[in-house]
C-alpha atoms as a PDB file:
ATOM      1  CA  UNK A   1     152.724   2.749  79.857  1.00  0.00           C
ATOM      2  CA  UNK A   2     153.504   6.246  78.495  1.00  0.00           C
ATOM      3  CA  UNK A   3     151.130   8.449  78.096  1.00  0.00           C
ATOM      4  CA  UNK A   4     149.671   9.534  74.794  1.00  0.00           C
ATOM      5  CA  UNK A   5     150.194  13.126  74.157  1.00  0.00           C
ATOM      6  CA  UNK A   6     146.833  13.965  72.898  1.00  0.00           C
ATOM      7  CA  UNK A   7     145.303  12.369  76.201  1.00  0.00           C
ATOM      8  CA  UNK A   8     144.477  14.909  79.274  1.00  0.00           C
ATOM      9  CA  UNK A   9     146.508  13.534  82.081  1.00  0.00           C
ATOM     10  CA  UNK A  10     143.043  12.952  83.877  1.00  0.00           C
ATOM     11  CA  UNK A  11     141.647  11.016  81.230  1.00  0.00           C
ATOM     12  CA  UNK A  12     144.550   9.209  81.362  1.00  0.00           C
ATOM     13  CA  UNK A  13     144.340   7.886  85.410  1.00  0.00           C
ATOM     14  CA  UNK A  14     140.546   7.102  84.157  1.00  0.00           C
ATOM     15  CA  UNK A  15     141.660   4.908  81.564  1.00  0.00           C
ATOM     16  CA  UNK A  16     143.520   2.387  83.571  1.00  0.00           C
ATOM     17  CA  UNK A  17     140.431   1.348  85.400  1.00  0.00           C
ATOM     18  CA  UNK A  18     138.019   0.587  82.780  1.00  0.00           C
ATOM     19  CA  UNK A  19     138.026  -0.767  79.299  1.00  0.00           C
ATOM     20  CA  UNK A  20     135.245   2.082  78.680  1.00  0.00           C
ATOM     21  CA  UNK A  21     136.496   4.982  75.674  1.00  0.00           C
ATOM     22  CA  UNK A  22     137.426   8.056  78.113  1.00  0.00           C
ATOM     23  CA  UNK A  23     139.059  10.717  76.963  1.00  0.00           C
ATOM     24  CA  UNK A  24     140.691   9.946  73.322  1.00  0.00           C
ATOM     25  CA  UNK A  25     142.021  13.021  72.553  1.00  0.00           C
ATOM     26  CA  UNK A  26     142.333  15.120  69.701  1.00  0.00           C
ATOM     27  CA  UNK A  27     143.808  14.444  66.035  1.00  0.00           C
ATOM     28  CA  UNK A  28     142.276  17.857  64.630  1.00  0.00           C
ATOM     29  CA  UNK A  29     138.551  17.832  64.291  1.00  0.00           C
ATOM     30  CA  UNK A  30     138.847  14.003  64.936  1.00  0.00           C
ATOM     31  CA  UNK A  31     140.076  10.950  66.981  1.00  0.00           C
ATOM     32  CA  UNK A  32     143.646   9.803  66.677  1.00  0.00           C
ATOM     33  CA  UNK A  33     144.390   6.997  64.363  1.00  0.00           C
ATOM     34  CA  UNK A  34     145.447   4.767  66.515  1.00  0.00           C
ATOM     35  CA  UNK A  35     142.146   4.966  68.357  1.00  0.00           C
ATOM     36  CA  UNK A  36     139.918   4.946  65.465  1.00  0.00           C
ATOM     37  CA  UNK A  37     141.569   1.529  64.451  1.00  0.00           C
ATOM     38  CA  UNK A  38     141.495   0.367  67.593  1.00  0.00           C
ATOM     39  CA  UNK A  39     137.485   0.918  67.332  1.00  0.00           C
ATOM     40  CA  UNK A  40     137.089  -0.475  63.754  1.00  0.00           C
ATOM     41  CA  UNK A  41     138.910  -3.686  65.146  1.00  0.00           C
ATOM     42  CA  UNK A  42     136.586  -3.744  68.761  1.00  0.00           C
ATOM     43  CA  UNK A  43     133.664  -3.368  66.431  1.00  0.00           C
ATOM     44  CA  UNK A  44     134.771  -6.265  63.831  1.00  0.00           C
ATOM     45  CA  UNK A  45     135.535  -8.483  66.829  1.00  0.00           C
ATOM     46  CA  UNK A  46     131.997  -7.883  68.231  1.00  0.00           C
ATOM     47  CA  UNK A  47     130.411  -8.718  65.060  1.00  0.00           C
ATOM     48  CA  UNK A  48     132.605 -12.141  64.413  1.00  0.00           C
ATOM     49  CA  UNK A  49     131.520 -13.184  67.646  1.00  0.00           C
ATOM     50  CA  UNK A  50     127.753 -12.773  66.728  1.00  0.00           C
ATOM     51  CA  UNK A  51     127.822 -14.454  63.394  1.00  0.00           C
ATOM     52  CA  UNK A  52     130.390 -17.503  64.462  1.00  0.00           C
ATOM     53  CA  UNK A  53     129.219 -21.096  64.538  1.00  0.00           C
ATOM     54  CA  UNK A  54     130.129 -22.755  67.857  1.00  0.00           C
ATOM     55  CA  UNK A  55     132.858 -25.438  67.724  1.00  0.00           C
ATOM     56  CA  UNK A  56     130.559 -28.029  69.301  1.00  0.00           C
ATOM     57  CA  UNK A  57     132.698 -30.870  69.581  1.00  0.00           C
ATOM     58  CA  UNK A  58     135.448 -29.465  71.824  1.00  0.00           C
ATOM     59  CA  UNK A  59     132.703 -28.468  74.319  1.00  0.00           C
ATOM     60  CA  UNK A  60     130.571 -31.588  74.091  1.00  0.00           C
ATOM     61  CA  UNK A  61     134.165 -33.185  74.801  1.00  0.00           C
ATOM     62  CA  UNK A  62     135.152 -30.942  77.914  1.00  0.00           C
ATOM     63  CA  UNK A  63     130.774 -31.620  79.725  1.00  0.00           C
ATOM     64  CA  UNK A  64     131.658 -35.166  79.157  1.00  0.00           C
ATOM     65  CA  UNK A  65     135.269 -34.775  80.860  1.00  0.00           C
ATOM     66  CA  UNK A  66     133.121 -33.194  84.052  1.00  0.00           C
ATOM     67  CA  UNK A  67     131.062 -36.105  83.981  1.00  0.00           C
ATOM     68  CA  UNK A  68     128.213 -34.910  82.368  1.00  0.00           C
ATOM     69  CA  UNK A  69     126.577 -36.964  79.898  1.00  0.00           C
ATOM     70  CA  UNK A  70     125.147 -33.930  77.206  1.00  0.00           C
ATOM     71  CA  UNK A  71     122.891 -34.271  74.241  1.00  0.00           C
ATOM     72  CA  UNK A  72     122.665 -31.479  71.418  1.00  0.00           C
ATOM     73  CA  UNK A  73     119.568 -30.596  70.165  1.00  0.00           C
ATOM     74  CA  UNK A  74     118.815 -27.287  67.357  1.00  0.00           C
ATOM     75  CA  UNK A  75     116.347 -24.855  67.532  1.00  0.00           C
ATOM     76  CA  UNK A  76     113.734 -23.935  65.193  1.00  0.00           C
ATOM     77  CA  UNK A  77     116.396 -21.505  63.737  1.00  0.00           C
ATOM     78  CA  UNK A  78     117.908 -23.596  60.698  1.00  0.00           C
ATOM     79  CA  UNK A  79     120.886 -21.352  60.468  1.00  0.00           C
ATOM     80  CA  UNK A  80     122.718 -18.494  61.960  1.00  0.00           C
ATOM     81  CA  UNK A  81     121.093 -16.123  59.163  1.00  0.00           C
ATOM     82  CA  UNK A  82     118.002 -16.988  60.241  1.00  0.00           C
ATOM     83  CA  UNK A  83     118.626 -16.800  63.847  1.00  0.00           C
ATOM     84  CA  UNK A  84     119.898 -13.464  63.991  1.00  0.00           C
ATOM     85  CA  UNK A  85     116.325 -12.251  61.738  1.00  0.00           C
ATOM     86  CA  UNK A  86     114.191 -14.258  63.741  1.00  0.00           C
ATOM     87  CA  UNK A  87     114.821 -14.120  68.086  1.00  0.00           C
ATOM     88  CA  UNK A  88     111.521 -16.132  68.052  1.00  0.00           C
ATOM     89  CA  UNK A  89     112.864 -19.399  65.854  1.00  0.00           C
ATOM     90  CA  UNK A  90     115.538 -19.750  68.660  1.00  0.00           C
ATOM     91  CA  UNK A  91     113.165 -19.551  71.398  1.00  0.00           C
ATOM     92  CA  UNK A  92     111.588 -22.726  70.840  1.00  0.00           C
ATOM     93  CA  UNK A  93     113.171 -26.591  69.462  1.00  0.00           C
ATOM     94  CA  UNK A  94     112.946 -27.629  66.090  1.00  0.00           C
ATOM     95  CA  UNK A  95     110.561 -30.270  65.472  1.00  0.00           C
ATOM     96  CA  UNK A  96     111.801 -34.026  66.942  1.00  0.00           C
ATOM     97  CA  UNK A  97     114.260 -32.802  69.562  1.00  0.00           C
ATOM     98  CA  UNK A  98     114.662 -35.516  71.733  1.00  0.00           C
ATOM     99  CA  UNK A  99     115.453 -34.622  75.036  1.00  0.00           C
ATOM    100  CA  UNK A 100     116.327 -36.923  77.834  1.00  0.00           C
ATOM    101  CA  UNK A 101     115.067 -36.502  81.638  1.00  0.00           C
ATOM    102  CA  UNK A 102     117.388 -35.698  83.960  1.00  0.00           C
ATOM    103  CA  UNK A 103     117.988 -36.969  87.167  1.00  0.00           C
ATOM    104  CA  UNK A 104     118.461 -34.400  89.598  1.00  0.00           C
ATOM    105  CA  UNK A 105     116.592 -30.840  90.209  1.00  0.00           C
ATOM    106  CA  UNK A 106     118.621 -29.115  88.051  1.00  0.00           C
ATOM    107  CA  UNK A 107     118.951 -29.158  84.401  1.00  0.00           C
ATOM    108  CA  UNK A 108     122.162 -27.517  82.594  1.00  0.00           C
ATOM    109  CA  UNK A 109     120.884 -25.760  78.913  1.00  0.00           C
ATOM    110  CA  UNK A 110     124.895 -24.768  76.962  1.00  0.00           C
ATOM    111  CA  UNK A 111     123.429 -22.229  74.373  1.00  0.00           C
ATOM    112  CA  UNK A 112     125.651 -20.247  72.147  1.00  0.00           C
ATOM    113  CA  UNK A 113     123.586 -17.837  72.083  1.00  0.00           C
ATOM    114  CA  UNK A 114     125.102 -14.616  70.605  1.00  0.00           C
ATOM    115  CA  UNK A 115     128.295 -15.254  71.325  1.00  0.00           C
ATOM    116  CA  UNK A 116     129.508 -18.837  70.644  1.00  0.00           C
ATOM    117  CA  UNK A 117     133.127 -17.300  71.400  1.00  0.00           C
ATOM    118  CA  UNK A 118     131.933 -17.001  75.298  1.00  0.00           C
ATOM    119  CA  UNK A 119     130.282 -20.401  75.093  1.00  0.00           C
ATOM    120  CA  UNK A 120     133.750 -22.269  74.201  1.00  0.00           C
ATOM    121  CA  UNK A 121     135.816 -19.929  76.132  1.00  0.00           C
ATOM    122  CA  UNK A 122     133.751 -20.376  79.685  1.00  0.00           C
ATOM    123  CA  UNK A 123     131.170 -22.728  79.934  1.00  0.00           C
ATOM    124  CA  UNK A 124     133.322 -26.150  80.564  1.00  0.00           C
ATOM    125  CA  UNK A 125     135.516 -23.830  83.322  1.00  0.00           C
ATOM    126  CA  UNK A 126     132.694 -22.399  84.894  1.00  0.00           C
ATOM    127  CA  UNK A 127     131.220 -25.461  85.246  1.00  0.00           C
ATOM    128  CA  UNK A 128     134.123 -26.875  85.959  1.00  0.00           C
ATOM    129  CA  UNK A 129     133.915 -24.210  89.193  1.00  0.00           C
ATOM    130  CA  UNK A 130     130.470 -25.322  90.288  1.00  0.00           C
ATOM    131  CA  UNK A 131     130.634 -29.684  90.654  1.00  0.00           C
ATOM    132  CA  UNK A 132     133.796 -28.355  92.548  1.00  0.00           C
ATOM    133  CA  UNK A 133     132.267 -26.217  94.985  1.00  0.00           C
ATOM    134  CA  UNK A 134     128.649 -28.194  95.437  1.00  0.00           C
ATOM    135  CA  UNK A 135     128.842 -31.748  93.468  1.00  0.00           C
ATOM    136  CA  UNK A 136     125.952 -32.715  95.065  1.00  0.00           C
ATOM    137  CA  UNK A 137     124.142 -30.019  92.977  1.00  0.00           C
ATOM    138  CA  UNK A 138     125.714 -30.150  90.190  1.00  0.00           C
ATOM    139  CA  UNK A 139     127.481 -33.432  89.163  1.00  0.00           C
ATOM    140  CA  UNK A 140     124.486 -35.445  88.242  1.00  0.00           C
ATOM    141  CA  UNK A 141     122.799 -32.431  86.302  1.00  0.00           C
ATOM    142  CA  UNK A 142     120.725 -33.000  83.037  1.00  0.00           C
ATOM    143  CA  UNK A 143     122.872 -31.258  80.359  1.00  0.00           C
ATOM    144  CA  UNK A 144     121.918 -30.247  76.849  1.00  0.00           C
ATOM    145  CA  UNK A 145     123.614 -28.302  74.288  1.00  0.00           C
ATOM    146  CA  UNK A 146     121.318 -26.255  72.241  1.00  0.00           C
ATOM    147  CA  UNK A 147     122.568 -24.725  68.845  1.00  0.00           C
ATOM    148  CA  UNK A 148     121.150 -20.946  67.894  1.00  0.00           C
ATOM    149  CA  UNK A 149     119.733 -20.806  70.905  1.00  0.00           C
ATOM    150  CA  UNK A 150     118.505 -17.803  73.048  1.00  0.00           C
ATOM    151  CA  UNK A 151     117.582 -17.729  76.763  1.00  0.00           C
ATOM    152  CA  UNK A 152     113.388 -18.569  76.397  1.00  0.00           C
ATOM    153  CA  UNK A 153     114.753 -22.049  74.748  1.00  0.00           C
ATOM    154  CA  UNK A 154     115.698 -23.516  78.151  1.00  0.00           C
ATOM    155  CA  UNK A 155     112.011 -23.184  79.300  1.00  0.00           C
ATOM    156  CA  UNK A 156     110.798 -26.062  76.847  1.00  0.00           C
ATOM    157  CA  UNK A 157     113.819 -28.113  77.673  1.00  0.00           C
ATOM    158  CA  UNK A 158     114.155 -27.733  81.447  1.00  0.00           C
ATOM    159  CA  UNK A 159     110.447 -28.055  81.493  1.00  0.00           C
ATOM    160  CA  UNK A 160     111.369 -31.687  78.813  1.00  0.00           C
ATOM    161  CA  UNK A 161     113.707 -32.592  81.194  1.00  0.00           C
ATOM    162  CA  UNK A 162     111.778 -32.542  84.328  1.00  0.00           C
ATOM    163  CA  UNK A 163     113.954 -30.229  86.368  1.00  0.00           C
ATOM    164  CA  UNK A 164     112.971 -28.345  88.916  1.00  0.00           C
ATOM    165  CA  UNK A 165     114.753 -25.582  87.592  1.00  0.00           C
ATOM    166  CA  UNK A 166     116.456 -24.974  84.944  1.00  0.00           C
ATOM    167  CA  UNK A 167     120.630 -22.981  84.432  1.00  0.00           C
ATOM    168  CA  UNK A 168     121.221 -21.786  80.768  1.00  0.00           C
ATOM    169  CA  UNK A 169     125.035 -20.413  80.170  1.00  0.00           C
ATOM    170  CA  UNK A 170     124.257 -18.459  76.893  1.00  0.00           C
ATOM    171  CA  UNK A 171     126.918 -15.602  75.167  1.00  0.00           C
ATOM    172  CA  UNK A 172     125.851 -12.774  75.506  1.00  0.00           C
ATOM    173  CA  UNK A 173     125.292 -10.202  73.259  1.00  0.00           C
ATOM    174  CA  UNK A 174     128.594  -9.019  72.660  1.00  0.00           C
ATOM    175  CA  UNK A 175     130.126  -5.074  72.921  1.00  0.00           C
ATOM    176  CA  UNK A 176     133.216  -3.164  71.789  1.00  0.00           C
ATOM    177  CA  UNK A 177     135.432  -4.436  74.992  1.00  0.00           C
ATOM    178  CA  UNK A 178     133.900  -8.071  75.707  1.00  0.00           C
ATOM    179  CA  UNK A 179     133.058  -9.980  72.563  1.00  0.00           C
ATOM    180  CA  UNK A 180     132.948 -13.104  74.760  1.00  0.00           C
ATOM    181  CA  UNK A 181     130.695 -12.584  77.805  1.00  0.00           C
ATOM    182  CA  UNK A 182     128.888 -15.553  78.928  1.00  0.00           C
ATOM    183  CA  UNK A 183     125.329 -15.253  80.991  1.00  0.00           C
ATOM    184  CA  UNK A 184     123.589 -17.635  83.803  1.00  0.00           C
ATOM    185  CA  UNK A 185     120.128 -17.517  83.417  1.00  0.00           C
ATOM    186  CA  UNK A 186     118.512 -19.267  86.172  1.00  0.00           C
ATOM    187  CA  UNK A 187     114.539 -20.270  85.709  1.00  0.00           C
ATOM    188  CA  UNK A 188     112.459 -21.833  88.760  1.00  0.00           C
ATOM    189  CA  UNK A 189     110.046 -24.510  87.339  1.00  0.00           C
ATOM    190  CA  UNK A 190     110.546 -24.134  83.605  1.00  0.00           C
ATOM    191  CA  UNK A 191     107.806 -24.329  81.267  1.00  0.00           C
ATOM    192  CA  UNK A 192     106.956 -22.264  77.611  1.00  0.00           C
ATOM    193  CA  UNK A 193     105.303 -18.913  78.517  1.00  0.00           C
ATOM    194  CA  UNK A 194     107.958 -17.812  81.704  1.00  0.00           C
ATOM    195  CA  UNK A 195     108.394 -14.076  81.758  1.00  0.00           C
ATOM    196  CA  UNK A 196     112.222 -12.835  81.572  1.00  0.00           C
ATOM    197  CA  UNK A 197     110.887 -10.856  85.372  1.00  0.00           C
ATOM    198  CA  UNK A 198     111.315 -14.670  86.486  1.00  0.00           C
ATOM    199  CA  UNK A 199     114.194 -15.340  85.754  1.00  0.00           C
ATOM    200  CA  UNK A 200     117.449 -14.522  87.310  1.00  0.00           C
ATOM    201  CA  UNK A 201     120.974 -13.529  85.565  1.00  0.00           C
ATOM    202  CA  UNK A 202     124.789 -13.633  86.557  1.00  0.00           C
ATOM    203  CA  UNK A 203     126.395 -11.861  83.717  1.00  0.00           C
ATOM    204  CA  UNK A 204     129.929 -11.054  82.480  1.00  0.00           C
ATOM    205  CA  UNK A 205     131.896 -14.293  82.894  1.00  0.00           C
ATOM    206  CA  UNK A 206     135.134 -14.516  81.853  1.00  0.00           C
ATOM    207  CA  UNK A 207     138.250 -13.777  83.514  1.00  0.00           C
ATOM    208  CA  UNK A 208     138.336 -10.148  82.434  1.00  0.00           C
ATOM    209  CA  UNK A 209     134.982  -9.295  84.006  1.00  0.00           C
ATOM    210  CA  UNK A 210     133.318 -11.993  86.985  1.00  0.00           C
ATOM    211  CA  UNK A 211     135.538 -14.457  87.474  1.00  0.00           C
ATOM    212  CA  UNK A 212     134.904 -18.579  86.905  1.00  0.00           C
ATOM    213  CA  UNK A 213     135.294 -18.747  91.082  1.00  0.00           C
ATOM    214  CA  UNK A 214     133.292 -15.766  91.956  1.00  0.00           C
ATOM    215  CA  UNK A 215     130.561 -16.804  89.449  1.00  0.00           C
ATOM    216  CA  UNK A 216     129.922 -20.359  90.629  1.00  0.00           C
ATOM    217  CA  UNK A 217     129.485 -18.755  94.223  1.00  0.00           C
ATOM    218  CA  UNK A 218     127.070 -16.906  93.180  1.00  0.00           C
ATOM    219  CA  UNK A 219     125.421 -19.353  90.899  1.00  0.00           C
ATOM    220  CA  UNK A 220     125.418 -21.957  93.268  1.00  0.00           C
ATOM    221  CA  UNK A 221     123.683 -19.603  96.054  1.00  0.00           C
ATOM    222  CA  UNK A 222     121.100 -18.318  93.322  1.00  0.00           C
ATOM    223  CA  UNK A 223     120.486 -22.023  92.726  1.00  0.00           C
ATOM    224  CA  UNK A 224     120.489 -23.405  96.332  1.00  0.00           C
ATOM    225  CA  UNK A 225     118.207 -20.580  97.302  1.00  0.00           C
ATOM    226  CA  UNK A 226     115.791 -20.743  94.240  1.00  0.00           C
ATOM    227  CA  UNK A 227     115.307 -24.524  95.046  1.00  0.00           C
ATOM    228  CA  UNK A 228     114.366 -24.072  98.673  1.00  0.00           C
ATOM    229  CA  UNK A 229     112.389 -21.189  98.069  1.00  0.00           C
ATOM    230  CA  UNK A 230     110.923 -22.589  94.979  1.00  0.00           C
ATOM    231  CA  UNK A 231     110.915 -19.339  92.972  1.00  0.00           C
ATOM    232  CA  UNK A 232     113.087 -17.139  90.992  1.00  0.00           C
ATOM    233  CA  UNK A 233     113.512 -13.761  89.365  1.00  0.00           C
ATOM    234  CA  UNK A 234     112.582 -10.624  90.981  1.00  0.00           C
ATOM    235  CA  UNK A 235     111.556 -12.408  94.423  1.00  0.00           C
ATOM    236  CA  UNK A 236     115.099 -13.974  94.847  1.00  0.00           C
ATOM    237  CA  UNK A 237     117.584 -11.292  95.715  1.00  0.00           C
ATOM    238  CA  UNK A 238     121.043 -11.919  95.683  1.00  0.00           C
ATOM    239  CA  UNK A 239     121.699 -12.139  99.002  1.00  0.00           C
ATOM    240  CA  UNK A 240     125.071 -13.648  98.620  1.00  0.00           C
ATOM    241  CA  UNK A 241     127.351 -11.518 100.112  1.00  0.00           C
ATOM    242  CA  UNK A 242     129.812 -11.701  96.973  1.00  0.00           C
ATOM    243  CA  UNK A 243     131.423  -8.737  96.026  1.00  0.00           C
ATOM    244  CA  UNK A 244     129.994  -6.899  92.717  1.00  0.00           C
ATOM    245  CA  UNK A 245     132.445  -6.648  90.450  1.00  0.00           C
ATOM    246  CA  UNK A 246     130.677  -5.512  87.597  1.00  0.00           C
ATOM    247  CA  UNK A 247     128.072  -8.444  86.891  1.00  0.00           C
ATOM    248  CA  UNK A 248     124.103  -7.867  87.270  1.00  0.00           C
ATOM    249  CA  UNK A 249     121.900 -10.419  89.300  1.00  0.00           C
ATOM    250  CA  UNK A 250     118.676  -9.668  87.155  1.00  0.00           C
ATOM    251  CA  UNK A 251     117.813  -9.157  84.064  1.00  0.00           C
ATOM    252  CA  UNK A 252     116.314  -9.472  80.748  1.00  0.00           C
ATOM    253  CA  UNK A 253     118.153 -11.977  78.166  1.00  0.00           C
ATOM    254  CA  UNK A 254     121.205 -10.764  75.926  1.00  0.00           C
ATOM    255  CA  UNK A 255     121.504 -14.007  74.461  1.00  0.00           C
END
């Protein structure tokens, strides 16, 4: 790559190792164009990804072609308007959600959360990962898909289910240079009320950020551990041994 001429050599080296906005140079008093546009088109990326519908078949299709058998249920969120004005609506199911009991310790909530983009791009692969590495954990899983969804709405329908605990994959909220990160929120003995300090996170899947491989490791050891230790949150630490590469362990919800 050649080197803009606007852009301090040492701003330069910087650049290659992160998608953060170092050094952009000068156009004047301004930014160059071609970095302004690329900003106007980040930004318009980020805020397709929050207001798009997921494509519910295809993933409904891919859970089923693991072996899992899902159901899709709504929350109290009518539509994607009303979702992004009220976090609360998607926090809890509409009225006559039907959810099945599962028959293992873990139950699997799909949300799209804020990003339905990260929900179709990741969830079936990173799942995918996971029956790979530990089927016994994960093959026989309750799974639901739940449509303007945020994080809290797996409590109700873990705690529906009868799981033991409970693994939402949710987009995340998305930002200038990942418009489709997908989150693992992991919830020991769900129920309506749990605090986000009891939960646990894996963040930033996709391939440019955790990887689908790296991400089930650590998933799976979150899970393994929460279930023998029958907690999670801030009195599980990741003690893993995976490299960081980016991703947090805990924290509150971005979906």
């Amino acid at each position: 790559m050649v080197r803009p001429p606007a852009v301090p050599a040492l701003w330069f080296s910087l650049r290659q190792l992160t998608p953060a906005r170092l050094g952009l140079g000068r156009a004047g008093s301004g930014v160059p164009t071609a970095e302004l546009l690329g900003f106007g088109l980040a930004h318009a990326r980020a805020r397709d990804a929050v207001h798009r519908a997921l494509d519910v078949a295809p993933v409904v299709e891919g859970l089923r072609r693991l072996g899992l058998s899902p159901s899709v249920v709504h929350s109290a969120a009518p539509d994607r308007a009303t979702y992004l004005r009220r976090p609360d609506l998607g926090r809890r199911l509409a009225d006559g959600q039907a959810i099945p009991k599962c028959g293992n310790d873990i139950g699997l909530v799909v949300a799209d959360g804020l990003s339905a983009l990260a929900v179709e791009r990741h969830a079936v692969p990173l799942l995918s990962a996971l029956i790979a590495l530990a089927p016994q954990r994960w093959a026989g899983a309750g799974c639901v898909v739940a449509l303007q969804g945020r994080v809290a709405l797996g409590d109700g329908i873990g705690a529906a289910m009868g799981a033991k605990l409970v693994v939402v994959l949710i987009g995340e909220r998305p930002g200038l240079s990942s418009p489709d990160s997908l989150g693992a929120y992991l919830t020991w003995a769900p129920r309506a009320g749990r605090l986000d300090a009891e939960r646990n996170c894996v963040s930033n899947i996709r391939p440019q950020g955790l990887g689908y491989d790296a991400a089930a490791r650590r998933v799976d050891w979150l899970v393994a551990a929460g279930l023998a230790r029958g907690l999670t949150g801030v009195g599980l630490k990741d003690e893993s041994g995976i490299e960081n590469q980016g991703q947090s362990t805990i924290s509150g919800p971005r979906g």
